[in-house]
Protein backbone atom coordinates (compact mmCIF):
# COMPACT_ATOMS: atom_id res chain seq x y z
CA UNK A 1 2.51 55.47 -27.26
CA UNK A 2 0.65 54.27 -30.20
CA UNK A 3 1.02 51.00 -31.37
CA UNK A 4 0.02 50.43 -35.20
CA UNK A 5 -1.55 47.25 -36.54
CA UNK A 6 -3.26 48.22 -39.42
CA UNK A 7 -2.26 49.51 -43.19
CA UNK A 8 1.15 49.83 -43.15
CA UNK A 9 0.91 53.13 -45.44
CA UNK A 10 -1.16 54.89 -42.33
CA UNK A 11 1.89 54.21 -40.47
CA UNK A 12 4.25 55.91 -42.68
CA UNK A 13 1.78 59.00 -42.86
CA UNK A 14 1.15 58.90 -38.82
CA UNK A 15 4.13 58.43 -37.04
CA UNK A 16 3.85 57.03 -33.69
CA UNK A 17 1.81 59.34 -31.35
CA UNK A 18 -0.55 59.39 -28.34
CA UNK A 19 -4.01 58.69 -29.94
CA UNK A 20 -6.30 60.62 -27.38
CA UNK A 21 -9.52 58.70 -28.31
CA UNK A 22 -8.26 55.26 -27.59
CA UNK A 23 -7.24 56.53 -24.30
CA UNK A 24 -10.45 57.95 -23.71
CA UNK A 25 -12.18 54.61 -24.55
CA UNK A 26 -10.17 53.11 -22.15
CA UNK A 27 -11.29 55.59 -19.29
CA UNK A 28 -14.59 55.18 -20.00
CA UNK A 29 -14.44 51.60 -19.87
CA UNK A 30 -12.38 52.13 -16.21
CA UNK A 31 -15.15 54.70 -15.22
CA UNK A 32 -17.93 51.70 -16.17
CA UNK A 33 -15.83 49.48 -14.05
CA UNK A 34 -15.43 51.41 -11.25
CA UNK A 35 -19.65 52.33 -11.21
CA UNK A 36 -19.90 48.10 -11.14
CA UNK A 37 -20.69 48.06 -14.63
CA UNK A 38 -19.72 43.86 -15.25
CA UNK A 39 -19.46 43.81 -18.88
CA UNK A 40 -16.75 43.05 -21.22
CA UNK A 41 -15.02 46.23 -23.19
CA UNK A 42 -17.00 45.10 -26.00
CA UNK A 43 -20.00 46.48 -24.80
CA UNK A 44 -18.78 49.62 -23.95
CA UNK A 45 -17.10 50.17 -26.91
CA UNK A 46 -19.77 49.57 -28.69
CA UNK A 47 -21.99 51.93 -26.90
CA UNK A 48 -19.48 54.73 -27.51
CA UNK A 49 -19.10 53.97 -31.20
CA UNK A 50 -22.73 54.30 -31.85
CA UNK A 51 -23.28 57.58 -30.21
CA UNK A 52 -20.50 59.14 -32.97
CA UNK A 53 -22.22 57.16 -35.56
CA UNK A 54 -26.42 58.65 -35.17
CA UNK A 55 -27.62 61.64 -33.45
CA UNK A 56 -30.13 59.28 -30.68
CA UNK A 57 -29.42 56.01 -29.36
CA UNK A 58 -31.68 53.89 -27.04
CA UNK A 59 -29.61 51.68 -24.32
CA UNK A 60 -32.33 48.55 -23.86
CA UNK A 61 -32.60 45.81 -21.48
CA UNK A 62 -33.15 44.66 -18.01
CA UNK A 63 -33.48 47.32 -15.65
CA UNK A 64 -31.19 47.92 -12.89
CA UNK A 65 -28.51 46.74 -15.64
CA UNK A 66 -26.13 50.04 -15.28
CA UNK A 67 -28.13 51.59 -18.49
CA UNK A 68 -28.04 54.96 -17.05
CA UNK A 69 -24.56 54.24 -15.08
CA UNK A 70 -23.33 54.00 -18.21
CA UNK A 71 -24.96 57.51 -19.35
CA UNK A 72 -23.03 58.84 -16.36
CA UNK A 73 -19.94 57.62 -16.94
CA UNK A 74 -19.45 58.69 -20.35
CA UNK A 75 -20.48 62.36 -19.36
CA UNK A 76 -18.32 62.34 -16.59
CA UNK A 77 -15.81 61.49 -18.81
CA UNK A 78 -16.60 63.66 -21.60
CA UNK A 79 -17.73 66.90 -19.60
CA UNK A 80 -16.77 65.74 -15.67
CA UNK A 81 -19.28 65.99 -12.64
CA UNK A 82 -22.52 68.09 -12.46
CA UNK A 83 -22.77 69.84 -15.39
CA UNK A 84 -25.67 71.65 -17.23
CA UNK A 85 -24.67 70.37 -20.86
CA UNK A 86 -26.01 66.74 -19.95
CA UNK A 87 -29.32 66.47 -18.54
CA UNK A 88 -30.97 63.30 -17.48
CA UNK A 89 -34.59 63.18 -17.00
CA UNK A 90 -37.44 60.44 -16.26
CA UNK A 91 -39.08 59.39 -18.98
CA UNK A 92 -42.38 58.11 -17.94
CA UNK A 93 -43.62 58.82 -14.23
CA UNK A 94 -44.14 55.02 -13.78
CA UNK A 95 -44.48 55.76 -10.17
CA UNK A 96 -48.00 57.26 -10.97
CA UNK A 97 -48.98 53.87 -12.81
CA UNK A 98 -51.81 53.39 -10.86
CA UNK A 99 -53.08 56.69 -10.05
CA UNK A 100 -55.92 57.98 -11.69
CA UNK A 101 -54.58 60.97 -12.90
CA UNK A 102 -51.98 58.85 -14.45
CA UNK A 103 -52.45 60.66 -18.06
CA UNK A 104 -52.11 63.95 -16.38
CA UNK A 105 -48.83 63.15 -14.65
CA UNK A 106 -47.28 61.96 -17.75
CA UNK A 107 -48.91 65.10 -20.17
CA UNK A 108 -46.55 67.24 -17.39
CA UNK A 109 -43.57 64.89 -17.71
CA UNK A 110 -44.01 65.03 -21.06
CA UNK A 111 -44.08 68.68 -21.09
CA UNK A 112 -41.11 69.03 -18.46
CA UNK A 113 -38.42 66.62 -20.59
CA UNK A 114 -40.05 68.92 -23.92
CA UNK A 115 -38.42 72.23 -22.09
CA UNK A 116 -35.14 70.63 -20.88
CA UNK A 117 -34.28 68.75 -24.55
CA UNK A 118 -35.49 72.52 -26.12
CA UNK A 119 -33.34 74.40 -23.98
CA UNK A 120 -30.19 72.08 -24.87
CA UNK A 121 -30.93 72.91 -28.73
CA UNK A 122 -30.76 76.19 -28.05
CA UNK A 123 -28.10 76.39 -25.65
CA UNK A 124 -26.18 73.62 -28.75
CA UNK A 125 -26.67 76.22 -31.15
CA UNK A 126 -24.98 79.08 -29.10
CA UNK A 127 -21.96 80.04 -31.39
CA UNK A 128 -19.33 79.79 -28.33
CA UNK A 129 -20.67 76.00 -27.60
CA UNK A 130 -19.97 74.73 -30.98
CA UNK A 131 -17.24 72.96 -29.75
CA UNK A 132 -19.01 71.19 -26.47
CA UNK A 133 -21.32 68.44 -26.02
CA UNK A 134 -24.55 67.87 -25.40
CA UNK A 135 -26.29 64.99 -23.97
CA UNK A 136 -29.75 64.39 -23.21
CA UNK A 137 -30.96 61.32 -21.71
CA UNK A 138 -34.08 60.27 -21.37
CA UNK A 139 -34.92 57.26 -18.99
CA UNK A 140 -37.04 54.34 -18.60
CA UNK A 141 -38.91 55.31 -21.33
CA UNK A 142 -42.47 53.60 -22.49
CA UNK A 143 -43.57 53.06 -25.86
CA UNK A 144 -45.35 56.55 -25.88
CA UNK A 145 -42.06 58.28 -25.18
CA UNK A 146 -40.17 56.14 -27.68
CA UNK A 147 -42.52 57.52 -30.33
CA UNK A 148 -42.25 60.82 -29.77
CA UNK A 149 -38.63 61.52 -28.81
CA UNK A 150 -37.00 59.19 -30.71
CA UNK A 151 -39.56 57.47 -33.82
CA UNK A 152 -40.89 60.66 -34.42
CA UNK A 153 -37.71 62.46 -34.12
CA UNK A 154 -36.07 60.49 -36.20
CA UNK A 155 -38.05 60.78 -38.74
CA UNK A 156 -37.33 64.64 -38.84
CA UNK A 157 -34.11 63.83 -38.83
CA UNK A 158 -34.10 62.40 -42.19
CA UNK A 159 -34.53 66.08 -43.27
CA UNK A 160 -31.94 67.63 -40.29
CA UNK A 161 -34.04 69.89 -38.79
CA UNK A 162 -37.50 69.58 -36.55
CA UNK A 163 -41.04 70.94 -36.71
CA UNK A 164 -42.28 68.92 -33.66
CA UNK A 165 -40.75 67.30 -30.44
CA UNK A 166 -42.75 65.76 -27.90
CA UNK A 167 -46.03 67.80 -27.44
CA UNK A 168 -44.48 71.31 -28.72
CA UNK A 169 -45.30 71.89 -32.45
CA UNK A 170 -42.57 75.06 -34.37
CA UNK A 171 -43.96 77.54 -36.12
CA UNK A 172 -40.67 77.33 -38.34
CA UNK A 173 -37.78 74.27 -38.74
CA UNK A 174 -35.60 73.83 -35.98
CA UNK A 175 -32.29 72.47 -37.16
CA UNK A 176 -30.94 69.43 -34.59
CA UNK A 177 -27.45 70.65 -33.70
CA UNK A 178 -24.58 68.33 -34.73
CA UNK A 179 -23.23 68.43 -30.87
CA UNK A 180 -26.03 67.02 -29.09
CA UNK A 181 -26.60 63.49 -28.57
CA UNK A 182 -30.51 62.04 -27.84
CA UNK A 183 -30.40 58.83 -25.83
CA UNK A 184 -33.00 57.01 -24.05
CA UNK A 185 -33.16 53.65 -21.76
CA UNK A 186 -35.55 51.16 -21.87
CA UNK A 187 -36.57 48.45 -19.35
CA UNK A 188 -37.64 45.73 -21.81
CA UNK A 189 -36.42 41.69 -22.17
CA UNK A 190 -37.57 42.01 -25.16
CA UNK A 191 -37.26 45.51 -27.51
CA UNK A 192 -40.13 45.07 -30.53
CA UNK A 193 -40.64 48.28 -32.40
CA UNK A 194 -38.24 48.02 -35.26
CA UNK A 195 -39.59 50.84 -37.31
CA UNK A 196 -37.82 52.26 -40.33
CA UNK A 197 -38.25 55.89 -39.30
CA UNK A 198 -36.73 54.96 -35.63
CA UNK A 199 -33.94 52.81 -37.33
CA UNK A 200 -33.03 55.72 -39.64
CA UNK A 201 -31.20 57.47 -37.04
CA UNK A 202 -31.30 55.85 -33.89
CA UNK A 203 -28.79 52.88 -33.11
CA UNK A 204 -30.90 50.60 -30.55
CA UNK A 205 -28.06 48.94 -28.48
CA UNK A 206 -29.57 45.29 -26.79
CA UNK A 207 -27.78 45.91 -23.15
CA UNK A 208 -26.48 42.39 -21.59
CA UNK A 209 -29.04 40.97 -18.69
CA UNK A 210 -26.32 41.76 -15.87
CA UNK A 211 -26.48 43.44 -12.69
CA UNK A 212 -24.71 46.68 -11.11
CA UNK A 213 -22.14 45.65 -8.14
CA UNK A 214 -22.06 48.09 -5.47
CA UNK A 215 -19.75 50.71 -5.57
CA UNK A 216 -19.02 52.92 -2.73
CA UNK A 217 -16.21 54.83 -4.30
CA UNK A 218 -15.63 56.25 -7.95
CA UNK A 219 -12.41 58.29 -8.82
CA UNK A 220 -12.97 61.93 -9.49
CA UNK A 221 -12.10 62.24 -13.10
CA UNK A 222 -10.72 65.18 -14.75
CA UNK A 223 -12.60 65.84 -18.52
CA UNK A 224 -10.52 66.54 -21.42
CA UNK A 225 -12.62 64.40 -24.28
CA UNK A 226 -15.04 66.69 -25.26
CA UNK A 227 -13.19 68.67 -28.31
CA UNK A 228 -11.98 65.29 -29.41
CA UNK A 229 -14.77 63.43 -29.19
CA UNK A 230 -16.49 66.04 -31.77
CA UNK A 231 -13.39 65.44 -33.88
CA UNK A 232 -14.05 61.74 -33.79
CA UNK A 233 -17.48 61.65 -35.00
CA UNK A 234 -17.56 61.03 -38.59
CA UNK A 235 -21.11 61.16 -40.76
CA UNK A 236 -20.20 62.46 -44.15
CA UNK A 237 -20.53 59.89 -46.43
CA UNK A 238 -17.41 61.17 -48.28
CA UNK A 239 -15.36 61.47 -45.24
CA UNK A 240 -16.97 57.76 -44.01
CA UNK A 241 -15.86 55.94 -47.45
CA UNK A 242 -12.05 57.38 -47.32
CA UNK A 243 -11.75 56.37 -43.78
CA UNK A 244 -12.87 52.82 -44.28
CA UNK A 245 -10.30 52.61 -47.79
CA UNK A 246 -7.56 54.13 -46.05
CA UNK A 247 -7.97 51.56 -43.14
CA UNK A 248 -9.49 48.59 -45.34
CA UNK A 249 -8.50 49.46 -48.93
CA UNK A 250 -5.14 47.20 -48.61
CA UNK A 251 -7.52 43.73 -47.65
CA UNK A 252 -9.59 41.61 -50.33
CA UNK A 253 -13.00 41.37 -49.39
CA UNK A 254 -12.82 42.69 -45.90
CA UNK A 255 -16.56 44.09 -46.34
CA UNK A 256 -17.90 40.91 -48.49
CA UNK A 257 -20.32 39.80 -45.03
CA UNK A 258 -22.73 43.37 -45.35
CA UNK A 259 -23.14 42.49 -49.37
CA UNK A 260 -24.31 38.73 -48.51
CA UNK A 261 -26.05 39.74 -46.29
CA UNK A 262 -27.98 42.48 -48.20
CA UNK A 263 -27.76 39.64 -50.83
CA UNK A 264 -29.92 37.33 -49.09
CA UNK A 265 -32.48 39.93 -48.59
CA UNK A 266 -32.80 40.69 -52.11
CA UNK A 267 -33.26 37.06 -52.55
CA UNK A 268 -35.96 36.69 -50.23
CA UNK A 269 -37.84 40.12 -51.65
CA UNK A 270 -36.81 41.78 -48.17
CA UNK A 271 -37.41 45.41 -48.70
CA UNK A 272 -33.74 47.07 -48.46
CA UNK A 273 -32.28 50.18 -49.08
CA UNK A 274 -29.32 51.05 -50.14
CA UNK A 275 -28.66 53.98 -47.54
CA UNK A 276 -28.92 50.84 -44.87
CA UNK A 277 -25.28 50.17 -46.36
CA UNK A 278 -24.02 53.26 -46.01
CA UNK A 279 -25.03 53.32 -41.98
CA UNK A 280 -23.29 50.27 -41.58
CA UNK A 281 -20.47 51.93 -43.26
CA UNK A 282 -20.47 55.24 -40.71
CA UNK A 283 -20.60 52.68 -38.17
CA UNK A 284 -17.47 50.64 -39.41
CA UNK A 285 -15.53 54.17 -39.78
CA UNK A 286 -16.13 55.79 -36.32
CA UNK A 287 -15.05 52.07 -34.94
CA UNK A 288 -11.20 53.38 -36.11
CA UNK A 289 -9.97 56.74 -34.32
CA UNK A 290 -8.83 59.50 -36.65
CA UNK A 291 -5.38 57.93 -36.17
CA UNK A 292 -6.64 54.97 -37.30
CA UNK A 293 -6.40 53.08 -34.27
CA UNK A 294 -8.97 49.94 -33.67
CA UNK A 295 -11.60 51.21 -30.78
CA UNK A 296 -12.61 47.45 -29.96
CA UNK A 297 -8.99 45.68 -30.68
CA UNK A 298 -5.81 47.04 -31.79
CA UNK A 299 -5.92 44.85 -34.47
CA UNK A 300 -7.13 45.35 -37.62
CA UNK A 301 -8.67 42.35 -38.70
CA UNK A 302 -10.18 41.60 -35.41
CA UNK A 303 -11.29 45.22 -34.83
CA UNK A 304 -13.24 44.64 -37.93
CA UNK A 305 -15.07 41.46 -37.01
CA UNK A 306 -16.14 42.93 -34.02
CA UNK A 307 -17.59 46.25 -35.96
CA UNK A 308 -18.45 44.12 -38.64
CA UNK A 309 -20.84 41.54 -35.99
CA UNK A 310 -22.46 44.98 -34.76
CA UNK A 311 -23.24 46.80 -37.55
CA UNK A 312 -24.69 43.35 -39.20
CA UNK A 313 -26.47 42.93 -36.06
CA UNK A 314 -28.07 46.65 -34.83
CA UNK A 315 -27.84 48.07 -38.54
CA UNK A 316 -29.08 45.23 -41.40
CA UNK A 317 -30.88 42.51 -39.41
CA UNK A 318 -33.27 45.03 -37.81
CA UNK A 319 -34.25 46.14 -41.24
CA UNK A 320 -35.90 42.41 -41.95
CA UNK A 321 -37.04 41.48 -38.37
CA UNK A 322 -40.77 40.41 -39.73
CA UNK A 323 -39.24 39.05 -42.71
CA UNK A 324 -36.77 36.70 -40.37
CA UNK A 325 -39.37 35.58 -37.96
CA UNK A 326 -42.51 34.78 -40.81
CA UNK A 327 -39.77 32.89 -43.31
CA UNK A 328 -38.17 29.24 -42.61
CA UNK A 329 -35.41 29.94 -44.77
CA UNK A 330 -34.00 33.29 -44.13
CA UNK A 331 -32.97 32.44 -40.71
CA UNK A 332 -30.88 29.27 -41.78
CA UNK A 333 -29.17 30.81 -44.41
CA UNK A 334 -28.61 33.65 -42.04
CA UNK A 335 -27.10 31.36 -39.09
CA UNK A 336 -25.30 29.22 -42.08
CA UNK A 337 -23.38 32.95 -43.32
CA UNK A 338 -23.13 34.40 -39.36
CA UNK A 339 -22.53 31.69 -36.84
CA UNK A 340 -19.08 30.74 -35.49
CA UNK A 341 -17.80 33.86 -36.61
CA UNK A 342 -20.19 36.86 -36.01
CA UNK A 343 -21.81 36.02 -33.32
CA UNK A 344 -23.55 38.57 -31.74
CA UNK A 345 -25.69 38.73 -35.16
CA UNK A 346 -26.21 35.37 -34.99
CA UNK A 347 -27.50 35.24 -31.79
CA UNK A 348 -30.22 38.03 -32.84
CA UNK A 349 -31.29 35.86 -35.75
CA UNK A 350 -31.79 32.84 -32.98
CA UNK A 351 -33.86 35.26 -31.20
CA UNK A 352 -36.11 36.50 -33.36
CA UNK A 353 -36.77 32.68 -34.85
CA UNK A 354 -37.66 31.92 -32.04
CA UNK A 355 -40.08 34.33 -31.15
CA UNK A 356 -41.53 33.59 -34.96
């Protein structure tokens, strides 16, 4: 049964009951475990939380890391074994890296992963699927495919709908169906194309620099997320701002370390909009379940550090990356408002000073 940490009016409106998506983040943490995925909850919570909160998300790090285990798990999870809704696809034939025809064999790749991601929108848009998921993922991508299936997309995004994807230009819009999910892995140490367009509707998740353990045997698991997972994924900016006051509304302050933040930029002439807040915001609400439940700790006020850490960290400090490496004072005041207590954000600040 549930247990209930947070506003104590929620709990008087929700009476105890099973909340199915905290269970299901603790299968797909389980299901990460059992693949040899060695990373804390943390990580896969976060991972999950961002795919409810933007339509494409790029998992980036090391490679052999368990990016694309973790792809797997969550659609075994979500829709079980082989199954046509989630397709996973090379991204770049980096086998071909020094062949000749190298350009050739990535204009067909290209071309192939084109047909597979248009034959999901389509199959998304089917009226009897509007309650299933779709997942595309697109692997070890290079900077060419990051442009056009995620910068590029994204940029369309900002509008909902597509006239271009890949190499295929539309004669009309395509709308981007609200049940299909765009993510992409990327073998970097070090991820550097923080563009606005990309950052718009793409969460870019920096994966931990740890290996996969072997695993000779992973538990068949039965799906029965999918439905609720659609439930769970909250982008209306309406819908977004209840959530968080019905959860937060009871606290003083409890979102005071976005506003200094954003505060600091405006000090510094940091270019900023104001929509940045409001992803940080969808971000914070799909970190609660419907029920209100914390997704990275049951309670409140650490569930929210831990959102709040991430959203600072993949959300706002992206938005001033050139700003934080070219200034000496950003970066201290940063560290001086994040460290000790949000420390994944910090640690991206120390990271891009000193690259600067």
């Amino acid at each position: 049964m549930t247990t209930w940490t947070g506003n104590p009016l929620l709990r008087a409106i929700h009476p105890a009951q099973p909340d199915y998506e905290t269970e299901m983040v603790t299968r797909l943490s389980q299901a990460a475990s059992e693949a040899g995925i060695c990373l804390d909850q943390t990580a896969i919570v976060n991972f999950y939380v961002a795919l409810k909160s933007k339509p494409l998300t790029i998992l980036t790090g090391p490679e052999q890391s368990g990016k694309i285990a973790l792809v797997q798990c969550l659609t075994r999870i979500l829709l079980g074994g082989d199954c046509e809704q989630c397709q996973i696809m090379l991204g770049h034939p980096w086998s071909f890296e020094k062949s000749d025809n190298v350009a050739q064999f990535t204009e067909v790749q290209m071309r192939f992963n084109t047909d597979k991601l248009l034959c999901l929108i389509e199959e998304a848009w089917q009226p009897e699927n509007a309650h299933r998921v779709f997942i595309a993922c697109v692997t070890r991508i290079s900077p060419a495919e990051l442009l056009s299936f995620f910068t590029e997309v994204a940029f369309q995004l900002r509008h909902g709908q597509l006239m271009r994807l890949g190499d295929v230009h539309f004669f009309e819009p395509v709308p981007f169906p609200s049940n299909l999910f765009l993510i992409g892995t990327m073998d970097t140490q070090n991820f550097d194309w923080w563009d606005p367009d990309l950052l718009s509707q793409t969460t870019v998740i920096q994966w931990p620099k740890v290996g996969l353990l072997p695993c000779p045997f992973q538990k068949r698991i039965t799906p029965t997320g999918e439905r609720e997972f659609l439930r769970s994924c909250l982008r209306n900016r309406q819908s977004v701002y209840h959530r968080v006051h019905s959860i937060l509304g009871w606290q003083r302050q409890p979102l005071r370390p976005l506003f200094q933040v954003e505060a600091l930029f405006r000090a510094h002439a940091v270019p900023f909009l104001y929509s940045v807040i409001d992803e940080a915001m969808i971000y914070l609400a799909n970190s609660w379940s419907r029920l209100g439940n914390g997704l990275f700790d049951p309670s409140t006020s650490h569930n929210l550090s831990i959102a709040l850490d991430l959203a600072i960290a993949q959300i706002l400090l992206p938005r001033a990356v050139e700003a934080i490496r070219s200034m000496a004072v950003l970066p201290e005041q940063l560290q001086a408002l994040l460290a000790g207590k949000y420390p994944r954000s910090a640690a991206f600040v120390s990271s891009l000073a000193d690259q600067g």
